[in-house]
Every structure is written in C-alpha cells, then in structure tokens.
Protein backbone atom coordinates (compact mmCIF):
# COMPACT_ATOMS: atom_id res chain seq x y z
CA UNK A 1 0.00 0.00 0.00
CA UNK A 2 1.60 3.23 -1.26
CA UNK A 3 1.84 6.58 1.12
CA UNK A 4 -1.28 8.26 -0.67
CA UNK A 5 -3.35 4.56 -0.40
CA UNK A 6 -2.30 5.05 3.09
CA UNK A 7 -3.20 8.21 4.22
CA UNK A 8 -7.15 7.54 2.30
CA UNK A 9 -7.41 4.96 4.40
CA UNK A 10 -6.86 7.13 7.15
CA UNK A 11 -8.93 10.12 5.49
CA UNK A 12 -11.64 7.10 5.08
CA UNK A 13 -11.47 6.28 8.91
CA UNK A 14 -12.22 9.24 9.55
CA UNK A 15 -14.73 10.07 7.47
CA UNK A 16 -16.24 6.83 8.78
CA UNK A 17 -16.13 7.66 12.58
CA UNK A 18 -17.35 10.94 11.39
CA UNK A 19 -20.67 9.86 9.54
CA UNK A 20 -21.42 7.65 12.91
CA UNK A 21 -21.04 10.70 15.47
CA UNK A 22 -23.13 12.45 12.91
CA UNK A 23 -25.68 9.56 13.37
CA UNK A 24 -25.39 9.63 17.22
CA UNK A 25 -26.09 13.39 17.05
CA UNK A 26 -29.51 12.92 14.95
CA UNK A 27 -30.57 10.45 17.11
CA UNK A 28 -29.96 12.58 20.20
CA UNK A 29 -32.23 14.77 18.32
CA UNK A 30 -34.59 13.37 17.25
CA UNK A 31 -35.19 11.89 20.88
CA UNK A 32 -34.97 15.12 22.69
CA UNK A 33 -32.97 17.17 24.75
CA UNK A 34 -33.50 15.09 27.70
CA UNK A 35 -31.45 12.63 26.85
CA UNK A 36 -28.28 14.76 25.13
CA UNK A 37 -27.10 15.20 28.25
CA UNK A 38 -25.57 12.41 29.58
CA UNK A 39 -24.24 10.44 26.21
CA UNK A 40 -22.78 13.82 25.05
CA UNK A 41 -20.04 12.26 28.03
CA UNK A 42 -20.28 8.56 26.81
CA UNK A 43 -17.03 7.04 25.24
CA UNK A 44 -17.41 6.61 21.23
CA UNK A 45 -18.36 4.05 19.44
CA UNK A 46 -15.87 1.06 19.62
CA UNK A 47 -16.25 0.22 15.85
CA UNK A 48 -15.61 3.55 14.58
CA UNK A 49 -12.47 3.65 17.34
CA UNK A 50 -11.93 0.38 16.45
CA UNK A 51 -12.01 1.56 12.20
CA UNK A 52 -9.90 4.56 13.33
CA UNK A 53 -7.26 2.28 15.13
CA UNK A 54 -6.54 -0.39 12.61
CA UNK A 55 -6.40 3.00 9.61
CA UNK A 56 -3.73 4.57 12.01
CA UNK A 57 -1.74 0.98 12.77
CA UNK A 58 -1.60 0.42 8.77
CA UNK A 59 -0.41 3.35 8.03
CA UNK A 60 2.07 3.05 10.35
CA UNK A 61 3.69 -0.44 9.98
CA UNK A 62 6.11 -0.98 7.37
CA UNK A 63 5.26 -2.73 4.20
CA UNK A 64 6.75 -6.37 3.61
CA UNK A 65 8.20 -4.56 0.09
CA UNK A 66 10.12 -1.74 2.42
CA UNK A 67 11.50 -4.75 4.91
CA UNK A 68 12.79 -6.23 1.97
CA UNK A 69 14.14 -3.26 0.73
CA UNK A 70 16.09 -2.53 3.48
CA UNK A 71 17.23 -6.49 4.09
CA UNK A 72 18.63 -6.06 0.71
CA UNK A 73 20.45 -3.20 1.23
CA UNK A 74 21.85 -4.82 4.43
CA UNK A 75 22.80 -7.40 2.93
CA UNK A 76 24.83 -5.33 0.02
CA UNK A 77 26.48 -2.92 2.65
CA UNK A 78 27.39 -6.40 4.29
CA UNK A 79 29.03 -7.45 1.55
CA UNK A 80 30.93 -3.94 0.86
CA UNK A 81 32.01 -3.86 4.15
CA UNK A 82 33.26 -7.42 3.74
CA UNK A 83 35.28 -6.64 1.04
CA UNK A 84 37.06 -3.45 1.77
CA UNK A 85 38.16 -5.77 5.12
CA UNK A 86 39.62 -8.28 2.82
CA UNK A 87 41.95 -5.23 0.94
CA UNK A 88 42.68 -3.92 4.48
CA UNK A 89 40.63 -0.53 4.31
C-alpha cells in the first residue's frame, strides 16, 4: 500500500467515525434534549475507534516490500564492508 493509499485509508477512517457521530447526534435529536445530556459524556463508538485504530496501525507499519528493501540493502552494505576488510581498508 503506497503513502497516498495510506493516508485515504486514514482520510476514510475518519470520514467513517465521522458519519457515525453524525448519526449519534440525529438520534440525540430526534429523541430530545432530555437525553443529550448524559451520552454527550459517553465514550465513542468502539467500531468507529476500532475503524480509526486499525487505519492509524496500517499506516504506520512498514510494508513487507520496504522490509525487503532494506534487508537487501543490508545485505549489500554487508558485503561492501566485507570486502574493503579483505583489501585492508
């Protein structure tokens, strides 16, 4: 998954969690101001939390490509590094 595929996913998260708050809200409405009170305090929901955590852990692990990126440049350096200590530099 590239940077930009990335960060939609996290726009899309977002967007997500914020479509179900707007949900909550007309539903507070719509069953009066009696009741706005106390879930205005509630935690959120724990599927758009739960949407918003996996989006942010994605974008932050590295892709298997980049590991093997930077295994292959290990290994290279490795093998620089062995031979300049085989000419004595």
């Amino acid at each position: 998954m590239a940077k930009k595929a990335k960060a939609h996913v996290i726009w899309q998260a977002g967007v997500d969690a914020f479509a179900a708050r707007r949900r909550k809200v007309e539903q507070m409405r719509r069953d009066g101001p009696a009741r706005a009170g106390p879930q205005l305090v509630e935690p959120g929901d724990p599927l758009a939390d739960e949407h918003l955590r996996h989006a942010l852990l994605s974008a932050t692990l590295p892709l298997r490509q980049e590991l093997q990126a930077l295994r292959d440049e290990v290994t290279a350096l490795r093998a620089q590094v062995a031979e300049l200590s085989k000419r004595g530099g």
